[in-house]
C-alpha atoms as a PDB file:
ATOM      1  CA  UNK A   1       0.000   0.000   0.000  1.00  0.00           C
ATOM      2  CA  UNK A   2       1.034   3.090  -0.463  1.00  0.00           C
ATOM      3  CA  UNK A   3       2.539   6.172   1.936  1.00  0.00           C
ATOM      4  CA  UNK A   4      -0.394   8.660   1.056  1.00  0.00           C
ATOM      5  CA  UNK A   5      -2.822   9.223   3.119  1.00  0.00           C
ATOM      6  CA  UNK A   6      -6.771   9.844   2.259  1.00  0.00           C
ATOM      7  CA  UNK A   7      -7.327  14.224   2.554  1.00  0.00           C
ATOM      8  CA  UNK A   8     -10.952  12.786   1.915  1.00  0.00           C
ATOM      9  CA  UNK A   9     -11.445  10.381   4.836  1.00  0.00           C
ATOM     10  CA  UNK A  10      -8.911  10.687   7.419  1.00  0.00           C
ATOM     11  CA  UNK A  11     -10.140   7.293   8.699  1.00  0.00           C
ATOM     12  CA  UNK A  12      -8.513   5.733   5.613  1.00  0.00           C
ATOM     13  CA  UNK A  13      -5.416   6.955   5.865  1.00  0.00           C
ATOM     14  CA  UNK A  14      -5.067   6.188   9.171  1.00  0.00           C
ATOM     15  CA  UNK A  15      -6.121   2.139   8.426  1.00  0.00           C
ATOM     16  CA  UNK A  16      -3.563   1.805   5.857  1.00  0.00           C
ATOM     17  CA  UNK A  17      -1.051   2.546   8.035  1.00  0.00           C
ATOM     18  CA  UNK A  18      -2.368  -0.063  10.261  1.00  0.00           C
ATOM     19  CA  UNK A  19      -2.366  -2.729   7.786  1.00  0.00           C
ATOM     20  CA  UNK A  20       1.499  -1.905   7.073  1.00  0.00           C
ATOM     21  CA  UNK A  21       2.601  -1.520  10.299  1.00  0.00           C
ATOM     22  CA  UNK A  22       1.073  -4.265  10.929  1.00  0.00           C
ATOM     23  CA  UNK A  23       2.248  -6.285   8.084  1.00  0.00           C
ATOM     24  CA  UNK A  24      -1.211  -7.720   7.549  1.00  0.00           C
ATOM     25  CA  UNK A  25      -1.785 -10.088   4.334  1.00  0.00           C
ATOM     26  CA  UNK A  26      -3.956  -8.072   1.652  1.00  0.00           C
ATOM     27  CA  UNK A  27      -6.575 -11.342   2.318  1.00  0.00           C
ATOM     28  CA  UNK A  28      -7.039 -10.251   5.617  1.00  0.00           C
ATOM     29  CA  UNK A  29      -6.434  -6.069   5.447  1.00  0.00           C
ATOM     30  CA  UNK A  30      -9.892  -6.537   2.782  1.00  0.00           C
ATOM     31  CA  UNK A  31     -11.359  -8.674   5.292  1.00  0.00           C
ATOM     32  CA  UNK A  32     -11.524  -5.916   7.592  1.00  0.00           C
ATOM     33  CA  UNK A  33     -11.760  -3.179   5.396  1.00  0.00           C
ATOM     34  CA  UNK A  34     -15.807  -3.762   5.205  1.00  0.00           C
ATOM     35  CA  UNK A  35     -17.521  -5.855   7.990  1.00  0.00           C
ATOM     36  CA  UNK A  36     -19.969  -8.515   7.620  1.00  0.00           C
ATOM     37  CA  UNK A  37     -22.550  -7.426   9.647  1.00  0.00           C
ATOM     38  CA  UNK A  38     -23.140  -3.856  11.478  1.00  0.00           C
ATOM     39  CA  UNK A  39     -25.810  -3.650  14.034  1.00  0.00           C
ATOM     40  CA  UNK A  40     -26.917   0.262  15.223  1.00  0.00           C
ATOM     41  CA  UNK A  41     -29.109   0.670  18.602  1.00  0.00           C
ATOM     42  CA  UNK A  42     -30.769   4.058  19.783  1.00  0.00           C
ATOM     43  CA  UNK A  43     -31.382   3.683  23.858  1.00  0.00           C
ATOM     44  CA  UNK A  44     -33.416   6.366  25.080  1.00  0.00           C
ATOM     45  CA  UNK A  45     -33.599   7.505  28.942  1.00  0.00           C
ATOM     46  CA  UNK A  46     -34.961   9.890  31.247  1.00  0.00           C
ATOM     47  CA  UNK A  47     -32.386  11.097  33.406  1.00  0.00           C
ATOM     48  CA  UNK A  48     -32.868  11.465  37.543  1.00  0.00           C
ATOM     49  CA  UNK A  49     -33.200  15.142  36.970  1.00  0.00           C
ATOM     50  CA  UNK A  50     -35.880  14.744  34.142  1.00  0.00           C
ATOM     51  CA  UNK A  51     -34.236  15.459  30.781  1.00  0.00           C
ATOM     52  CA  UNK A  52     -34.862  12.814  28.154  1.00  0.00           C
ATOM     53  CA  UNK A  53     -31.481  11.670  26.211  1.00  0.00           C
ATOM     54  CA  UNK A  54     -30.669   9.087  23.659  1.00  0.00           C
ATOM     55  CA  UNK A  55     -27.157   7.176  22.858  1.00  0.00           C
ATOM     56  CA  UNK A  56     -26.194   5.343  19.683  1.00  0.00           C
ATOM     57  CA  UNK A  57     -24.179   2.005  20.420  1.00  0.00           C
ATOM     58  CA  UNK A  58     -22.578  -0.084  18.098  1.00  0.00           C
ATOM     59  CA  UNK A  59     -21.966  -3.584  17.219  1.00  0.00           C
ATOM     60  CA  UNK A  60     -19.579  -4.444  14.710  1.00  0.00           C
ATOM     61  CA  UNK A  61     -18.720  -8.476  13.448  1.00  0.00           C
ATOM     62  CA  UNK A  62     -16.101  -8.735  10.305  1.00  0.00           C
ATOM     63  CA  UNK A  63     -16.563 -13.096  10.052  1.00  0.00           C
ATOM     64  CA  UNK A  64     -18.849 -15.613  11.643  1.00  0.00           C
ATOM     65  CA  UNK A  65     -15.682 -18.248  11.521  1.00  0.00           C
ATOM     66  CA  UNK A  66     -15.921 -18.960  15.375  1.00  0.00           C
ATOM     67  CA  UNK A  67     -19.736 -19.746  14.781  1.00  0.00           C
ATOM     68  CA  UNK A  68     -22.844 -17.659  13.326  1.00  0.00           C
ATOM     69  CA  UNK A  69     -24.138 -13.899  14.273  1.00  0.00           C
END
């Protein structure tokens, strides 16, 4: 891969000089490049003092080789 880095997603950049510090086999930098499965909650609360707030939390899975999802 090369030195450059992304200016459009910093993210990018920033995995690709994972992958080569890491000295991970293309197989397995594509493998994680996308996952197989994302799942996205919303929990919404009413806090002691009254005020209603909502947080996003996020499940990510890149193989089902140790079993399925």
């Amino acid at each position: 891969m090369s030195k450059k880095t992304s200016s459009i997603n910093p993210t990018t950049g920033a995995y690709q000089r994972a992958v080569e510090n890491l000295g991970l086999k293309p197989n397995i930098a594509r493998a994680l490049e996308m996952p197989d499965r994302e799942l996205t909650v919303e929990v919404r609360f009413r806090r002691d003092n009254g005020e209603s707030e909502s947080l996003l939390g996020f499940r990510v899975q890149h193989n089902n080789t140790r079993g399925p999802f």
